[in-house]
C-alpha atoms as a PDB file:
ATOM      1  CA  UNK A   1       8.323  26.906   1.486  1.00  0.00           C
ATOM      2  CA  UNK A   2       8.974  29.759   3.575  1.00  0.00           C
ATOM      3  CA  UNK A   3       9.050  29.494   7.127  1.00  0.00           C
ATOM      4  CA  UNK A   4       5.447  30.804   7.708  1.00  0.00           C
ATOM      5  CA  UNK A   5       3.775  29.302   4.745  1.00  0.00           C
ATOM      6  CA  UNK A   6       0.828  28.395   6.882  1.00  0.00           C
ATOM      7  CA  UNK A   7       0.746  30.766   9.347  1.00  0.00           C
ATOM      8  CA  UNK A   8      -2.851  31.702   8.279  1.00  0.00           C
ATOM      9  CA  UNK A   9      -3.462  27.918   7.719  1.00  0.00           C
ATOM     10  CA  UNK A  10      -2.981  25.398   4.840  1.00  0.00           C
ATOM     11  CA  UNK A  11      -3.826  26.465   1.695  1.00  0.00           C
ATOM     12  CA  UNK A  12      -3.103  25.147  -2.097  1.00  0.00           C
ATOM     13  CA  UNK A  13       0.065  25.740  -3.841  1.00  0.00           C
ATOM     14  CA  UNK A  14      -0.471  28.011  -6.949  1.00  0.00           C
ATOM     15  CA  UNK A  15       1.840  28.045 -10.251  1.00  0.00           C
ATOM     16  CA  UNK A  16       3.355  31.540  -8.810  1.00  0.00           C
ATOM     17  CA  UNK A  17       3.263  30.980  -4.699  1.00  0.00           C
ATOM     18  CA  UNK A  18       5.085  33.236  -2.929  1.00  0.00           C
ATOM     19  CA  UNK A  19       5.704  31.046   0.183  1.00  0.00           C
ATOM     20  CA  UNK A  20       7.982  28.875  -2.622  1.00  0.00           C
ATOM     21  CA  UNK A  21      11.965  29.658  -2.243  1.00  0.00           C
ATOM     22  CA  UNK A  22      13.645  29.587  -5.375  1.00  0.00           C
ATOM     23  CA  UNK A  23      15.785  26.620  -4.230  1.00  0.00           C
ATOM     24  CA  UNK A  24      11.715  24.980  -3.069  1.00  0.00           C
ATOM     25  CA  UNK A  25      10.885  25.677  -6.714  1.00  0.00           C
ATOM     26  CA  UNK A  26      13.655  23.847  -8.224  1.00  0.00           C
ATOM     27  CA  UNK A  27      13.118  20.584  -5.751  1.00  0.00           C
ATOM     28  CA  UNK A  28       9.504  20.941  -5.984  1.00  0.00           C
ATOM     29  CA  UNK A  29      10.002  20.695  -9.864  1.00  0.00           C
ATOM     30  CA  UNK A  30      12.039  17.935  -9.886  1.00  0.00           C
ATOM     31  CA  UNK A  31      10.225  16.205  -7.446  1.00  0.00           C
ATOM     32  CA  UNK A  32      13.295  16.151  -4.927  1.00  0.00           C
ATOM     33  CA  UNK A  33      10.651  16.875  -2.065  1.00  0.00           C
ATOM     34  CA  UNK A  34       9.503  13.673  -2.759  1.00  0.00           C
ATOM     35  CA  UNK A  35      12.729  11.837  -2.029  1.00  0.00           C
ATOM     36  CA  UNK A  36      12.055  11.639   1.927  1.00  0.00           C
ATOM     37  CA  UNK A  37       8.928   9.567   1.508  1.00  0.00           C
ATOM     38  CA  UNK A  38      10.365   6.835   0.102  1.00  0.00           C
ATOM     39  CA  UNK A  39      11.535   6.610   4.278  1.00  0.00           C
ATOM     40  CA  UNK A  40       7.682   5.949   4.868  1.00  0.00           C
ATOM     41  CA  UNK A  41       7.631   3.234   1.770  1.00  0.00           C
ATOM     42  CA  UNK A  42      10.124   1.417   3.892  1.00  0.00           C
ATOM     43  CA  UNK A  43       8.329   1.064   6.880  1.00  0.00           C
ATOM     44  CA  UNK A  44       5.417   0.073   5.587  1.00  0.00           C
ATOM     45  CA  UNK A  45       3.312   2.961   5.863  1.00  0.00           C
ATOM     46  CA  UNK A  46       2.745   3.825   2.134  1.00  0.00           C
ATOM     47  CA  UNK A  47       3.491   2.339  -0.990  1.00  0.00           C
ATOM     48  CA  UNK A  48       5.588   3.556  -3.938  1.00  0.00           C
ATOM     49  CA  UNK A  49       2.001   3.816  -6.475  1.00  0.00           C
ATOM     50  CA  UNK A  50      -1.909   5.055  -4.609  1.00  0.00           C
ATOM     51  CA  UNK A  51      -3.838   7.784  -4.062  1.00  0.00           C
ATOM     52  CA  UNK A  52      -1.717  10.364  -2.719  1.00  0.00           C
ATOM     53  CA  UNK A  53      -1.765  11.397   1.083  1.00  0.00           C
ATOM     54  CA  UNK A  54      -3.805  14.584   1.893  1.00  0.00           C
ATOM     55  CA  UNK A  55      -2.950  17.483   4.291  1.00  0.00           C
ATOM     56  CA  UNK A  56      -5.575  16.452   7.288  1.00  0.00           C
ATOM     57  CA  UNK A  57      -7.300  19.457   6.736  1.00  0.00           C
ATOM     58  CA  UNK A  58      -7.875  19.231   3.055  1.00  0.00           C
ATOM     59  CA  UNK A  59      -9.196  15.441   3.902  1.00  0.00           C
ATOM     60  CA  UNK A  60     -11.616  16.065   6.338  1.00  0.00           C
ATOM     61  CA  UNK A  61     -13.195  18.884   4.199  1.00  0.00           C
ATOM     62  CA  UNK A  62     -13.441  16.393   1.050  1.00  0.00           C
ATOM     63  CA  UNK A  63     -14.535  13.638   3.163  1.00  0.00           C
ATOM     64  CA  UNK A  64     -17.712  15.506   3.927  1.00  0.00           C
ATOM     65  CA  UNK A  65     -18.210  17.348   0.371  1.00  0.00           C
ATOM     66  CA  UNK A  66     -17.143  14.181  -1.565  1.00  0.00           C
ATOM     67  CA  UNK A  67     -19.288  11.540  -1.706  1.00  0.00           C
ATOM     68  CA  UNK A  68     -17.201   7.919  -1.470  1.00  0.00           C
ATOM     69  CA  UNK A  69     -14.184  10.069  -0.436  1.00  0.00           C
ATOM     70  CA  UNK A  70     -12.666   7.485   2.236  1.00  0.00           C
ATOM     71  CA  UNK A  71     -12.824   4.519  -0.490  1.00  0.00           C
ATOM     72  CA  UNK A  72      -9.670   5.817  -1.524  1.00  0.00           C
ATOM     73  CA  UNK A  73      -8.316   4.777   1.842  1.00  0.00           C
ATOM     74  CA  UNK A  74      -8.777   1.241   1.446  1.00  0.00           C
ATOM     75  CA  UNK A  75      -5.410   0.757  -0.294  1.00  0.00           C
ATOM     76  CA  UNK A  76      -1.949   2.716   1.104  1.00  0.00           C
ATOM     77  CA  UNK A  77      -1.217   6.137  -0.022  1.00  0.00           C
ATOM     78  CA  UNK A  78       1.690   6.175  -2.568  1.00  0.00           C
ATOM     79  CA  UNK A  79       4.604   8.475  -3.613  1.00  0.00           C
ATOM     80  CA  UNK A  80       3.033   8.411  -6.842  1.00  0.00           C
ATOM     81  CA  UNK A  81      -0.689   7.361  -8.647  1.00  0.00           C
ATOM     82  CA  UNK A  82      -3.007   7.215 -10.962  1.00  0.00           C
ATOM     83  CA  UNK A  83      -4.447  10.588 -10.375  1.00  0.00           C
ATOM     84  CA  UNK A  84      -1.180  12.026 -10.237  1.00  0.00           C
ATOM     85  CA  UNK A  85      -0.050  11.092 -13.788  1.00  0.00           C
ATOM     86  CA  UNK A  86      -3.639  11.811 -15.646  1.00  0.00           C
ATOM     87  CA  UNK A  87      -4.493  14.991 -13.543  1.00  0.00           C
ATOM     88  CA  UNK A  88      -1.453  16.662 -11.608  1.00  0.00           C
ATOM     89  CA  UNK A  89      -2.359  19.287  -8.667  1.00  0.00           C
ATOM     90  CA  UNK A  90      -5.276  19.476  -7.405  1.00  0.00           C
ATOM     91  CA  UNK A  91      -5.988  23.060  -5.799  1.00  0.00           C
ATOM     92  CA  UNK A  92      -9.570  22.534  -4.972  1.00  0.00           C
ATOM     93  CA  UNK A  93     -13.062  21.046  -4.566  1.00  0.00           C
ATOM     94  CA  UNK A  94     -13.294  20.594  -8.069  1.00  0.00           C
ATOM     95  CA  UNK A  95      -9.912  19.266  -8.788  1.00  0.00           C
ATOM     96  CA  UNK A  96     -10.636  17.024  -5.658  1.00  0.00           C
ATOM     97  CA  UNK A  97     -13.534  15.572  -6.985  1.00  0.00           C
ATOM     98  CA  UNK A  98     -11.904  14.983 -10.577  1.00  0.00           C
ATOM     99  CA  UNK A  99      -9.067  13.295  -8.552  1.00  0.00           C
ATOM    100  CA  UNK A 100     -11.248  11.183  -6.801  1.00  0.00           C
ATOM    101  CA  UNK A 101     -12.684   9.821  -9.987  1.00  0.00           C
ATOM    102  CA  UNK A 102      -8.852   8.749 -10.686  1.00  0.00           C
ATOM    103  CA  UNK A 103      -8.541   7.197  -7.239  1.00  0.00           C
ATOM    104  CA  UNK A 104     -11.320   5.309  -7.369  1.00  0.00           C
ATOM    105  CA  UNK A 105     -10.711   3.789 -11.061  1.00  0.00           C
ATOM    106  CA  UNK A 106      -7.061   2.555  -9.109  1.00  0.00           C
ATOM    107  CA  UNK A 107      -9.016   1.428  -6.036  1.00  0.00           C
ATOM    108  CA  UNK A 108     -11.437  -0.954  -8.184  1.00  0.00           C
ATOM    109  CA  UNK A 109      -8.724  -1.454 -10.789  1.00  0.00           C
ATOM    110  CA  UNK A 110      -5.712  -2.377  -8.754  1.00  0.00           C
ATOM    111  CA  UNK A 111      -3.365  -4.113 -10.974  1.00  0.00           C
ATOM    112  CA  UNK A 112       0.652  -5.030 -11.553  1.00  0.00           C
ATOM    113  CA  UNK A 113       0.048  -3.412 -15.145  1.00  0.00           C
ATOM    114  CA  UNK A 114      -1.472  -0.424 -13.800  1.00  0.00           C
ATOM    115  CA  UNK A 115       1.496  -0.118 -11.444  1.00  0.00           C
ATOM    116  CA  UNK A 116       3.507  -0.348 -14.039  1.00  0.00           C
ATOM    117  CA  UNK A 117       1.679   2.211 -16.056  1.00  0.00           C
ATOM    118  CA  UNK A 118       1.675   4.865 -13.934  1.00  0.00           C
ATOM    119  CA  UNK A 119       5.593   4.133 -13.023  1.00  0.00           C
ATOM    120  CA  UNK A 120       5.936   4.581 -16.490  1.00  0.00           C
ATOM    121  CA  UNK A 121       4.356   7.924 -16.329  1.00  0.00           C
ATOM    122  CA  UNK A 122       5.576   9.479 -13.376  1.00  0.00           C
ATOM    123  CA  UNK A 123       9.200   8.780 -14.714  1.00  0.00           C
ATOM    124  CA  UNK A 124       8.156  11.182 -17.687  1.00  0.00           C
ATOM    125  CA  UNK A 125       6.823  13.643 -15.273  1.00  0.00           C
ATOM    126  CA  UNK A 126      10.148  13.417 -13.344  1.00  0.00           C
ATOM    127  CA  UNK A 127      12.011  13.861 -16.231  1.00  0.00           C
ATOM    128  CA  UNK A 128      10.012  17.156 -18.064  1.00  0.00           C
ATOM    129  CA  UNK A 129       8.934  18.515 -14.362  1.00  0.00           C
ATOM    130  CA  UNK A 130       5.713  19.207 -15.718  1.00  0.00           C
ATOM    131  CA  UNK A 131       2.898  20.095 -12.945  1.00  0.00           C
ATOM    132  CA  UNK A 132       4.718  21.066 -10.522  1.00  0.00           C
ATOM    133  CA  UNK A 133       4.020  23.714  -8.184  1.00  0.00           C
END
């Protein structure tokens, strides 16, 4: 991102966002911008697979337009997760709510085979870079 990517606030990434840099594009599609959470993995404050952290922001709003929105806090946030690998970026209420479904399944679902699962996924997201933005 740009320097002043949120100057007006945060917003969604689109396909096409100008705030990317060309060298942001090519991490961001490889997932390289990813690399530095593994940090947080190892001190304990997320896992590798969950429901993927949230700008503040973006939280707060869901949390009062999505019903059952802070269930998905009751496990860590991951690097990776279920919502990821079936549904990619979400860029809005909708997509939020769609997510949620996701998280929720993982919540009430947590298992070593659906770890393993959605490893198995993310490693062929990884590899083709598909949605990324």
């Amino acid at each position: 991102m740009t320097g002043r990517a949120e100057k007006d606030g945060p917003k969604f990434a689109s396909t096409t966002d100008p705030r990317v840099t060309r060298v942001g594009r090519f991490i961001r599609r490889f997932r390289l911008d990813e690399i530095p959470q593994l940090w947080n993995v190892l001190k304990g404050e997320m896992s590798f697979i969950g429901p993927r952290p949230e700008q503040v922001a973006f939280a707060r709003a869901f949390e009062k337009e999505l019903p059952f929105y802070s269930w998905r806090h009751l496990v860590k946030p991951g690097i990776t997760g279920w919502a990821q690998v079936q549904d990619g970026y979400a860029a809005g209420i909708e997509d939020a709510q769609r997510k949620l479904e996701y998280d929720l399944y993982y919540v009430k679902h947590l298992s070593f085979w659906l770890d393993l699962s959605i490893l198995i996924r993310t490693v062929g997201t990884v590899l083709t870079g598909n949605g990324a933005r």
